[in-house]
C-alpha atoms as a PDB file:
ATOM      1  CA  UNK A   1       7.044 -39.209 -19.082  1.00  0.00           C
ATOM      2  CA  UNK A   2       9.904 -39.334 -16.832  1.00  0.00           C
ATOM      3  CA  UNK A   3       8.986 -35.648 -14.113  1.00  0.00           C
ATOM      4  CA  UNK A   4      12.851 -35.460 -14.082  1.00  0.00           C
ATOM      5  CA  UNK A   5      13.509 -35.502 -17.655  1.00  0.00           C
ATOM      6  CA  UNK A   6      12.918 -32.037 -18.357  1.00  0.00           C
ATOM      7  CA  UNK A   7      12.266 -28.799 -16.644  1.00  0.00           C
ATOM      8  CA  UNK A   8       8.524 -27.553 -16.318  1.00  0.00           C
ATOM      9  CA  UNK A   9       7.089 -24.811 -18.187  1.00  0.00           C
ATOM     10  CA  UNK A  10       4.063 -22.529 -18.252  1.00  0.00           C
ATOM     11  CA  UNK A  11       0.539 -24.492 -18.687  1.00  0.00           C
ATOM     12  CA  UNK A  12       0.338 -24.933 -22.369  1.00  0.00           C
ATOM     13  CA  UNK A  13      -2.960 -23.603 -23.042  1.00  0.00           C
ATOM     14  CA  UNK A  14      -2.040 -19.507 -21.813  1.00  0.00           C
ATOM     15  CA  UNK A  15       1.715 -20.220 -23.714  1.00  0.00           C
ATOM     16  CA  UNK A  16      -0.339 -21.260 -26.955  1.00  0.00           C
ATOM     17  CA  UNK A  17      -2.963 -18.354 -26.704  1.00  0.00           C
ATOM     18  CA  UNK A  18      -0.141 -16.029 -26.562  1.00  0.00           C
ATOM     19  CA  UNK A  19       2.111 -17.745 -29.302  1.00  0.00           C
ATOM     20  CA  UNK A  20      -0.875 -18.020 -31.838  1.00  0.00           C
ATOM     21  CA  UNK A  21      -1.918 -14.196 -30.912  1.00  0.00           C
ATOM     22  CA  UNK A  22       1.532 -12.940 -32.188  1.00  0.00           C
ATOM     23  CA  UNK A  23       1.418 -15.600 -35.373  1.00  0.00           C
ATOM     24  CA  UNK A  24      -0.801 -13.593 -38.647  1.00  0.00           C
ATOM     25  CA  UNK A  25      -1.034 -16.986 -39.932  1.00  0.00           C
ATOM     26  CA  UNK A  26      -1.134 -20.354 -37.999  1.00  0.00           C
ATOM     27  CA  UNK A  27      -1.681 -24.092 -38.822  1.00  0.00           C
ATOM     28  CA  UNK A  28      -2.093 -27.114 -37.198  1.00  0.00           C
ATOM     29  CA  UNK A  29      -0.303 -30.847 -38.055  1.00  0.00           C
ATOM     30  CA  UNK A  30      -2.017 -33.987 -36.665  1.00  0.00           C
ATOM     31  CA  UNK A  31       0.223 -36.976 -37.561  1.00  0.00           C
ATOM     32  CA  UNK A  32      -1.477 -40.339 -37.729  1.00  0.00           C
ATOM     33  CA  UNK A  33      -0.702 -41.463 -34.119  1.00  0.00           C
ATOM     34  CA  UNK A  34      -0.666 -37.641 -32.705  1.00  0.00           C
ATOM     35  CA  UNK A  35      -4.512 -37.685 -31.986  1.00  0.00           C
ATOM     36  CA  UNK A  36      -4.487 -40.890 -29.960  1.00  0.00           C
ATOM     37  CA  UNK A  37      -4.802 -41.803 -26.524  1.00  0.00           C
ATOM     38  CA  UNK A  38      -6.397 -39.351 -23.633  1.00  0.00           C
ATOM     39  CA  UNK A  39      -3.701 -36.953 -24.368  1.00  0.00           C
ATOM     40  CA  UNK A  40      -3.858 -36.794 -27.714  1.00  0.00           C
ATOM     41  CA  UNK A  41      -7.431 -36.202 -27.943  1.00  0.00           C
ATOM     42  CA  UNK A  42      -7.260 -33.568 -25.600  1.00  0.00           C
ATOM     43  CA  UNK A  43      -4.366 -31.836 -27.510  1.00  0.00           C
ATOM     44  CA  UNK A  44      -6.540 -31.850 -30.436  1.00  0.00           C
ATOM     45  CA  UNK A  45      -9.827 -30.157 -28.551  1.00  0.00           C
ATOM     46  CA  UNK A  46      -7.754 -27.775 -26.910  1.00  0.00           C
ATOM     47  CA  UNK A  47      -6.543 -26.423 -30.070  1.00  0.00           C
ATOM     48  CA  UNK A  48      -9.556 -26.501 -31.488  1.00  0.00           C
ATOM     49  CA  UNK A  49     -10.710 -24.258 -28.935  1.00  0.00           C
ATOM     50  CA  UNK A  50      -7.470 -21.869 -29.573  1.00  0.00           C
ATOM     51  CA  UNK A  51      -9.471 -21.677 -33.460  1.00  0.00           C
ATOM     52  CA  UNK A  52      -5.771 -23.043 -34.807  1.00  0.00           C
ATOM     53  CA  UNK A  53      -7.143 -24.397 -38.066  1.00  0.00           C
ATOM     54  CA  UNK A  54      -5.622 -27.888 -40.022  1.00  0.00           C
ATOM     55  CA  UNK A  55      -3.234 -26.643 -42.438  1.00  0.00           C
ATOM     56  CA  UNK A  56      -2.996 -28.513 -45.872  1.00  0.00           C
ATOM     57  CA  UNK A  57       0.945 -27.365 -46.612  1.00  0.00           C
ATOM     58  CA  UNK A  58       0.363 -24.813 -49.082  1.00  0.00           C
ATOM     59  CA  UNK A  59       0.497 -21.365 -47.535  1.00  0.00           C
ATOM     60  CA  UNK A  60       3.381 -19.754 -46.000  1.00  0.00           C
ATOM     61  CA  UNK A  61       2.704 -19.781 -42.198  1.00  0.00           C
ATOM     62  CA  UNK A  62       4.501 -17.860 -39.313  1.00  0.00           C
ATOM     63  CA  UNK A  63       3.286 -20.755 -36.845  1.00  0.00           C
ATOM     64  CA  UNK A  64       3.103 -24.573 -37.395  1.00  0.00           C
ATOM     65  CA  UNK A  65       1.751 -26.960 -34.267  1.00  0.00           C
ATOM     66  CA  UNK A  66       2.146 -30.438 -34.973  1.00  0.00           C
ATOM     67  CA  UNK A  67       0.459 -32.778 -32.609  1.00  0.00           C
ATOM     68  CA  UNK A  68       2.310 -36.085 -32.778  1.00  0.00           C
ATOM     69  CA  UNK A  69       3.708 -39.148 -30.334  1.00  0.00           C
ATOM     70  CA  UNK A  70       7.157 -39.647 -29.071  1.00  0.00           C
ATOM     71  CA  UNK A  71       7.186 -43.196 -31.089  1.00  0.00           C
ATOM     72  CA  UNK A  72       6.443 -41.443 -34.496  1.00  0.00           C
ATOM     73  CA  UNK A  73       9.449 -40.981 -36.339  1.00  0.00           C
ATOM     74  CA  UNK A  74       7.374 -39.285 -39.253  1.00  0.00           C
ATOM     75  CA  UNK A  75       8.272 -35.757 -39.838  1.00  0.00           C
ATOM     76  CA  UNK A  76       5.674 -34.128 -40.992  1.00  0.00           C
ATOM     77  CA  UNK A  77       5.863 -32.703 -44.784  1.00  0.00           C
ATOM     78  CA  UNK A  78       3.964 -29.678 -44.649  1.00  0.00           C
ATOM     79  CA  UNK A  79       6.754 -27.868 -42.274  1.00  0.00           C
ATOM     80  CA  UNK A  80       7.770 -27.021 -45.813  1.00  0.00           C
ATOM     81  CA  UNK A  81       4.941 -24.540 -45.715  1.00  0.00           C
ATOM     82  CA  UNK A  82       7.006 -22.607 -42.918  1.00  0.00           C
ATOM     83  CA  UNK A  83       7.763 -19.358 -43.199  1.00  0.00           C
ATOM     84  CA  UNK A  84      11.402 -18.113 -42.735  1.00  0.00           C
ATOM     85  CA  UNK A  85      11.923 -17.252 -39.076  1.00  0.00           C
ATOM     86  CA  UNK A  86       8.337 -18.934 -38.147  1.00  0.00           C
ATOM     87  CA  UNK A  87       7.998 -20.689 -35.450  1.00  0.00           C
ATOM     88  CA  UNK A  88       7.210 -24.623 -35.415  1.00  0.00           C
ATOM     89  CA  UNK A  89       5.924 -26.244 -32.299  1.00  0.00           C
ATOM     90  CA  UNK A  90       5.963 -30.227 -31.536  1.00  0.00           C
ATOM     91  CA  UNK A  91       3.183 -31.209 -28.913  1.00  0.00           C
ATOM     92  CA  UNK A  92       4.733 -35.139 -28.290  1.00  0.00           C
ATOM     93  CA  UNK A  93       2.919 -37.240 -25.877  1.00  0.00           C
ATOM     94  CA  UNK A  94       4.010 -40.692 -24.992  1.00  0.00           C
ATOM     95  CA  UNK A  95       2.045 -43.260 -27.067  1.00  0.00           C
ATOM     96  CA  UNK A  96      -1.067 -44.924 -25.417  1.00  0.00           C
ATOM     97  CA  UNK A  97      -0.269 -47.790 -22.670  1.00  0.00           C
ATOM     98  CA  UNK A  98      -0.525 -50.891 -23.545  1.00  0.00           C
ATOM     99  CA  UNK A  99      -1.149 -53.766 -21.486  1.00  0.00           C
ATOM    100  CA  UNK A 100       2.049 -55.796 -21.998  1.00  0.00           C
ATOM    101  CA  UNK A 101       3.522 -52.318 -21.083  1.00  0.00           C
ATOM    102  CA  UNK A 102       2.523 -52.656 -17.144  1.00  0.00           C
ATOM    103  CA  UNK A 103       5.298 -55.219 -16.746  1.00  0.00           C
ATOM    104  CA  UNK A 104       7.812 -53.310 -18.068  1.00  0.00           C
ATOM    105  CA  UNK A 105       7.357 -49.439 -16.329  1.00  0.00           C
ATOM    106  CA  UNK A 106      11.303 -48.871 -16.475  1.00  0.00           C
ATOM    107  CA  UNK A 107      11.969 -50.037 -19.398  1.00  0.00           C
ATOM    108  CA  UNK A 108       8.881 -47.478 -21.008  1.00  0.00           C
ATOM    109  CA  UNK A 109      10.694 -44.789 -18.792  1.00  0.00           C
ATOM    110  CA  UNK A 110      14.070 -45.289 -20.585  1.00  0.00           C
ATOM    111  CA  UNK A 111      12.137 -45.649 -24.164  1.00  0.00           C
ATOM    112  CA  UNK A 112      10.853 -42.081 -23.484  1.00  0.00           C
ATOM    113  CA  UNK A 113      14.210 -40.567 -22.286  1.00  0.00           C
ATOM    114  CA  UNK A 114      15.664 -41.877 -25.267  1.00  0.00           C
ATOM    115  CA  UNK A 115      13.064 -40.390 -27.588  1.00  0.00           C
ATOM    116  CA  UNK A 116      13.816 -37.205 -26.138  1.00  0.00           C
ATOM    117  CA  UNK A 117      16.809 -36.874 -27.088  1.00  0.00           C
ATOM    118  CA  UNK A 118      16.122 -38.482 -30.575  1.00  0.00           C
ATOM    119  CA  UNK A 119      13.965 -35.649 -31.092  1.00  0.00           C
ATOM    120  CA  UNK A 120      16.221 -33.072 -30.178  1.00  0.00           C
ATOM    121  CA  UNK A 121      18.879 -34.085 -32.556  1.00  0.00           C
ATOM    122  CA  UNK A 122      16.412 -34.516 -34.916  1.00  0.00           C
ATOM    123  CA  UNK A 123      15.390 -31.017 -34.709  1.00  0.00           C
ATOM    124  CA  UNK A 124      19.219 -29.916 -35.015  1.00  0.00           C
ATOM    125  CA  UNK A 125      19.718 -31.991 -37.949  1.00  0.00           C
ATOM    126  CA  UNK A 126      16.516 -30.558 -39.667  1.00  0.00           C
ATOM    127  CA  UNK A 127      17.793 -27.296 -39.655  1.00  0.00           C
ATOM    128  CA  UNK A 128      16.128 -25.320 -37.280  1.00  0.00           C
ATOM    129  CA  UNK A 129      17.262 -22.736 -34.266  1.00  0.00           C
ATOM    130  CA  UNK A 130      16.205 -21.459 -31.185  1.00  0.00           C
ATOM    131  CA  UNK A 131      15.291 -25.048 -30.063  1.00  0.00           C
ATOM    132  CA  UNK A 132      13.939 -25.625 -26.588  1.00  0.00           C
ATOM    133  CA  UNK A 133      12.153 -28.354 -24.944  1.00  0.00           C
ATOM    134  CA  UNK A 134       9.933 -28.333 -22.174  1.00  0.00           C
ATOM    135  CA  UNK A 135       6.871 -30.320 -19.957  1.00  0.00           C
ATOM    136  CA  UNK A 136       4.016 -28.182 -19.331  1.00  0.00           C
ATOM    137  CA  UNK A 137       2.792 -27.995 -16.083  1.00  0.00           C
ATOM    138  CA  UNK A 138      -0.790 -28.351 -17.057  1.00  0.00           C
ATOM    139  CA  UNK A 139      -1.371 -30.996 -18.478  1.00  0.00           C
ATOM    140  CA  UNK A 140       1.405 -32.959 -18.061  1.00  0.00           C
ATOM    141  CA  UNK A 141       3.029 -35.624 -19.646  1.00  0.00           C
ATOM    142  CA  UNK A 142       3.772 -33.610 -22.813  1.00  0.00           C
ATOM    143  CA  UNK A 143       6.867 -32.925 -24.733  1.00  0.00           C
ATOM    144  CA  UNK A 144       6.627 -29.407 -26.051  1.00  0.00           C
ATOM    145  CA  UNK A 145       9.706 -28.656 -28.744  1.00  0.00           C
ATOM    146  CA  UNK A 146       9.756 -25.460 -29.943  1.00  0.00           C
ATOM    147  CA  UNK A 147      12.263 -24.154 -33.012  1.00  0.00           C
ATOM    148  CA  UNK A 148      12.510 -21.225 -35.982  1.00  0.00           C
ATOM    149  CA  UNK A 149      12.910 -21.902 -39.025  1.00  0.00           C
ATOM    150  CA  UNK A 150      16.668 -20.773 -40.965  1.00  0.00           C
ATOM    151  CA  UNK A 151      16.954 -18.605 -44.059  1.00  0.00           C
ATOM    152  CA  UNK A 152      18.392 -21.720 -45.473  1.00  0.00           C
ATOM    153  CA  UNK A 153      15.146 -23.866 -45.134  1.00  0.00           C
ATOM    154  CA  UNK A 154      14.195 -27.222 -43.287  1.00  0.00           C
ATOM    155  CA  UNK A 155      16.601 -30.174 -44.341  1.00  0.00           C
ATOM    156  CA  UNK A 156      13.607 -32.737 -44.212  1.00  0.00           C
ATOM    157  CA  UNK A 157      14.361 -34.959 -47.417  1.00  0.00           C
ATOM    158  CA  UNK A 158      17.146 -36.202 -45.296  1.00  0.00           C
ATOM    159  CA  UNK A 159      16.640 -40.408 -44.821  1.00  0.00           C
ATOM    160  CA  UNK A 160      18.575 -40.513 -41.748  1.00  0.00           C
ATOM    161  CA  UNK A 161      17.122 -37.902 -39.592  1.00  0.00           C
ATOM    162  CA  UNK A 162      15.143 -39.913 -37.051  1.00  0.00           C
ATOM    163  CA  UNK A 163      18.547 -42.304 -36.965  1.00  0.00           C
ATOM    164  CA  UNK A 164      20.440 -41.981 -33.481  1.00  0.00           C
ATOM    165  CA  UNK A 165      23.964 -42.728 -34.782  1.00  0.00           C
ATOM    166  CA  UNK A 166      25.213 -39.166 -33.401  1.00  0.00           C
END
């Protein structure tokens, strides 16, 4: 991810501690692609260490992590599950390299600029507030986006969310 893209935060490890010690109930989202790749994999262990627990979508939670990559456009349907004013938070991590990617570094750097913005308006359109993004210090190379849900509920049925024609 592109150092200049965003501004750093904390380490994410202390910020998620803290977050999931204020949450009374707390899931955890892996998308298909989310657990893949170095970073991925070590997303997963660290919140396995945190004891954040899979969710399967059917009790209200005050916290929702979804683990995902930048290149998945899937939202994920169990944010339904969030409660009203709870918090959902997006670990995105650039998709594993592949090798016809080493020709093409700038190109990969604009992909990822682009999908950071995506995902912000995505997030807008979806219905949520409070939205920040951020790139933890430690580790790095992570999109954190965090956002509350409104009274009025998360617009996810829409087909054109993930659509950049804004």
């Amino acid at each position: 991810m592109d150092p200049g893209a965003l501004l750093p935060g904390p380490a994410l490890t202390p910020w998620l501690r803290h977050q999931a010690r204020e949450a009374t109930a707390s899931g955890l989202w892996l998308t298909p692609l989310g657990g893949d790749g170095l970073l991925g994999r070590r997303l997963v262990r660290e919140l396995r260490d945190l004891e954040i627990e899979p969710t399967d979508g059917r009790r209200p939670l005050d916290m929702m992590v979804v683990i995902t990559t930048l290149a998945d456009d899937a939202w994920p349907a169990a944010t339904a599950s969030l409660a009203v004013g709870g918090q959902l938070i997006e670990l995105a991590h650039p998709p594993p390299w592949r090798l016809r990617e080493l020709f093409s570094l700038g190109r990969r750097r604009a992909d990822l600029r682009w999908a950071i913005e995506r995902r912000a308006r995505c997030w807008l359109r979806a219905g949520l507030y409070g939205l920040s993004q951020w790139s933890p210090v430690e580790p790095p190379g992570i999109l954190v986006t965090t956002g509350r849900r409104r009274i009025g509920g998360l617009r996810v049925q829409v087909p054109e969310l993930a659509s950049d024609d804004t």
